[in-house]
Structure formats: C-alpha cells, structure tokens
N, C-alpha and C. Protein backbone atom coordinates (compact mmCIF):
# COMPACT_ATOMS: atom_id res chain seq x y z
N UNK A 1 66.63 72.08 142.23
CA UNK A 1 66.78 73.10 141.21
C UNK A 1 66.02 74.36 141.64
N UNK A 2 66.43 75.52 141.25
CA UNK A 2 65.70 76.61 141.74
C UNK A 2 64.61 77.03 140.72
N UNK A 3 63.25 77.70 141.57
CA UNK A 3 62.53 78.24 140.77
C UNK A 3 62.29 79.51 140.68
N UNK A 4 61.63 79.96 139.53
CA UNK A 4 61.59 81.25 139.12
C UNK A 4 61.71 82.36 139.92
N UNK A 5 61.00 82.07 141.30
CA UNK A 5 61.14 82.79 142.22
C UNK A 5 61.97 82.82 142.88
N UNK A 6 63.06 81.91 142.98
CA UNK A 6 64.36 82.35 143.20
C UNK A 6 65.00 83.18 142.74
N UNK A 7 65.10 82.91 141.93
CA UNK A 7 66.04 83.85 141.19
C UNK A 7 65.65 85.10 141.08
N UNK A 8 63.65 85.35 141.00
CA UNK A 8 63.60 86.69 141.10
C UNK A 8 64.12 87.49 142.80
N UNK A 9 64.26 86.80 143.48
CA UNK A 9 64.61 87.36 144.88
C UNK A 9 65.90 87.39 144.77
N UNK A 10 66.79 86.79 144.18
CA UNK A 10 68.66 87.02 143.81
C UNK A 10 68.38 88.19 143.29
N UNK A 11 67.65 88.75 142.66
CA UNK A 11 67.82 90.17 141.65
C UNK A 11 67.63 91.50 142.32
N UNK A 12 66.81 91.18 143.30
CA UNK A 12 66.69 92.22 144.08
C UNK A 12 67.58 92.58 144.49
N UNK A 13 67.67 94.35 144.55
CA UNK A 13 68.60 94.89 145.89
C UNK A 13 68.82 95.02 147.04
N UNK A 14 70.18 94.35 147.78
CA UNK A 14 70.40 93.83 148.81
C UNK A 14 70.21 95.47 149.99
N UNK A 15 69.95 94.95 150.81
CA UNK A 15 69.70 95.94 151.86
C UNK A 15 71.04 96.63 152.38
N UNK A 16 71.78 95.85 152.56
CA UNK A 16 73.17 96.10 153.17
C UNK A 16 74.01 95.22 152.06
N UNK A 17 75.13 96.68 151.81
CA UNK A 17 76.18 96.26 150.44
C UNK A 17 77.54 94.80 151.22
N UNK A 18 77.96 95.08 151.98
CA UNK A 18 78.21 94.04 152.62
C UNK A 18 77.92 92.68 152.97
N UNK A 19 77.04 91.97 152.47
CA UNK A 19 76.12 91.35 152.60
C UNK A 19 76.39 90.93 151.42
N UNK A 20 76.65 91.66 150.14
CA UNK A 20 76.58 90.86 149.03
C UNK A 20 77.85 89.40 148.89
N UNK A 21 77.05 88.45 147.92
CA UNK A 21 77.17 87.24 147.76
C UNK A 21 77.40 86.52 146.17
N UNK A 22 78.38 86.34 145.85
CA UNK A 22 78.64 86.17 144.48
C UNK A 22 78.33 84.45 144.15
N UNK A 23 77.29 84.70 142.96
CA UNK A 23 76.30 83.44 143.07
C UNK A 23 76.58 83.47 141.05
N UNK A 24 76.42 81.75 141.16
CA UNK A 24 76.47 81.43 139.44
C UNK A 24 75.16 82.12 138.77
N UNK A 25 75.92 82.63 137.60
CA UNK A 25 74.52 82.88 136.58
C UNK A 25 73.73 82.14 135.99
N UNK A 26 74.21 80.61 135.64
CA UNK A 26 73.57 80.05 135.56
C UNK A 26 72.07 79.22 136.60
N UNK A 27 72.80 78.80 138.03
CA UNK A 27 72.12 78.39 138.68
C UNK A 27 71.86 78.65 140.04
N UNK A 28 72.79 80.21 140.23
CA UNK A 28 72.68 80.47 141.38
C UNK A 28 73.28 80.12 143.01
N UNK A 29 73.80 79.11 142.43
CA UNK A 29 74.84 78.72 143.38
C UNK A 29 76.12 79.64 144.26
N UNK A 30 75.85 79.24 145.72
CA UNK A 30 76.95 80.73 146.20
C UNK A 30 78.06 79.90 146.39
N UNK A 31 78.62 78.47 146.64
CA UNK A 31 80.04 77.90 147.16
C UNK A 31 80.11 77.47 145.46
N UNK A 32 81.29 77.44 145.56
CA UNK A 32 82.45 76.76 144.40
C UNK A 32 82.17 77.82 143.09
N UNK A 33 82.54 79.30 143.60
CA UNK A 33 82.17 80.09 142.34
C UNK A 33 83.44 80.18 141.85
N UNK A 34 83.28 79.99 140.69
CA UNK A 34 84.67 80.64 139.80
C UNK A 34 84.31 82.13 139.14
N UNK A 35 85.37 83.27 140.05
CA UNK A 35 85.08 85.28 139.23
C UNK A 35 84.84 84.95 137.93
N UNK A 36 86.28 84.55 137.67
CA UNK A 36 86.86 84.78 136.46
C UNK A 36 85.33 84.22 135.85
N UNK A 37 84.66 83.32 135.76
CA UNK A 37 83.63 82.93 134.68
C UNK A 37 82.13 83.03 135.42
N UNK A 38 82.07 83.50 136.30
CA UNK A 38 80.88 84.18 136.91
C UNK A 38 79.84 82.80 137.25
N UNK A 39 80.71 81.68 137.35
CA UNK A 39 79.70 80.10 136.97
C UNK A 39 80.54 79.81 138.23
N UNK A 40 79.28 78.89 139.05
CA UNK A 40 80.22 77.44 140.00
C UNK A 40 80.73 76.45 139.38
N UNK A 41 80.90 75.41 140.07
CA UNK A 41 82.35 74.93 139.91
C UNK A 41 81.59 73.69 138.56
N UNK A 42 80.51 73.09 139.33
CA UNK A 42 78.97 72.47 138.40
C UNK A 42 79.20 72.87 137.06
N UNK A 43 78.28 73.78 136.67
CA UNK A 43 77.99 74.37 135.42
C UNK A 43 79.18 75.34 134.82
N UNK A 44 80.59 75.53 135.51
CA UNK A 44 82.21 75.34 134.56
C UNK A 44 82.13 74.27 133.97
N UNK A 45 82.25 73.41 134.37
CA UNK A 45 82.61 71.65 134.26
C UNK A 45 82.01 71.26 133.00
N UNK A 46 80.25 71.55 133.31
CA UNK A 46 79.66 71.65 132.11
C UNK A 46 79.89 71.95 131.00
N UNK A 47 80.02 73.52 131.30
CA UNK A 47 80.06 74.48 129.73
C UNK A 47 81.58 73.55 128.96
N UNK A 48 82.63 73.95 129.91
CA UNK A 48 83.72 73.29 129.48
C UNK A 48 83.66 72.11 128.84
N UNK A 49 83.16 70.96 129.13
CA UNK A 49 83.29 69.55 128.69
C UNK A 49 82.75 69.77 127.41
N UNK A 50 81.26 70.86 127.03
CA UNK A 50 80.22 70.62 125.90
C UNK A 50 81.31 71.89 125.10
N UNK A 51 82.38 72.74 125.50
CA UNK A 51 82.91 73.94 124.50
C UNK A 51 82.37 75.00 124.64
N UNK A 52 81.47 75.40 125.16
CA UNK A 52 80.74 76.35 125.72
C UNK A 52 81.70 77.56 125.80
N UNK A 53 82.83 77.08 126.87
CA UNK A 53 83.78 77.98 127.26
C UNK A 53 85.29 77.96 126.20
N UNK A 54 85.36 79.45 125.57
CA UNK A 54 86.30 79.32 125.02
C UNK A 54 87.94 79.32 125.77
N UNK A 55 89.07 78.06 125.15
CA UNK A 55 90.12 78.49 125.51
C UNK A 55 90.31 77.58 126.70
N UNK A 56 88.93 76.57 127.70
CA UNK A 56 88.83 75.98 128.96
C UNK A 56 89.12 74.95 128.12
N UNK A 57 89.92 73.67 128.23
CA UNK A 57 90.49 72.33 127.80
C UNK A 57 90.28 71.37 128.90
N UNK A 58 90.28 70.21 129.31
CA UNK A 58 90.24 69.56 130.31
C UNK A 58 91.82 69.10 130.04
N UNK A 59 92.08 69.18 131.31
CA UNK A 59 94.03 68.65 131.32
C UNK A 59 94.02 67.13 131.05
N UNK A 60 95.26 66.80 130.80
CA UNK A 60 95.50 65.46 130.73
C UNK A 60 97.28 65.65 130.12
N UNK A 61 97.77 64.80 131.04
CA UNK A 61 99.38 64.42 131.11
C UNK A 61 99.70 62.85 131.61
C-alpha cells in the first residue's frame, strides 16, 4: 500500500510534460487505468460491486 509520501511525490510537477503518467486516484496505480473513471482496474471493481459508481452494473447473461 502506498504511503503518504507517495502520493505527496505523485503531486508534484513533473519535469518533462511527456513523461506524464495517468495513475488511480484512489491508489495510485499506473497499469489497468480506466480514463473514463480516473480509477484502476482494482478499486473500479470495488467502487462498482459496493455502488459507489453510478450506472456501473456487473454483467450477467
């Protein structure tokens, strides 16, 4: 899990704009980001299952 000081070093401004890295708001995570909800793939799953996210359903057919 990350600590405080992680995340304060995610906040900082990156030196080179190129370089930037699209990371969950929740936990910071850079692989399995979903734009559209600014969350990885983890803490989607989450919010979704608890309703968190409006309109996200888990499929089933």
């Amino acid at each position: 899990m990350a600590t405080a000081a992680d995340f304060a070093k995610l906040n900082r401004a990156q030196k080179f704009a190129c370089r930037h890295r699209n990371r969950c708001k929740v936990c910071g995570r850079a692989r399995g980001y979903y734009r559209k909800f600014e969350l990885c793939r983890i803490c989607l799953r989450l919010y979704a299952l608890r309703g968190d996210i409006p309109g996200v359903l888990k499929a089933s057919w």
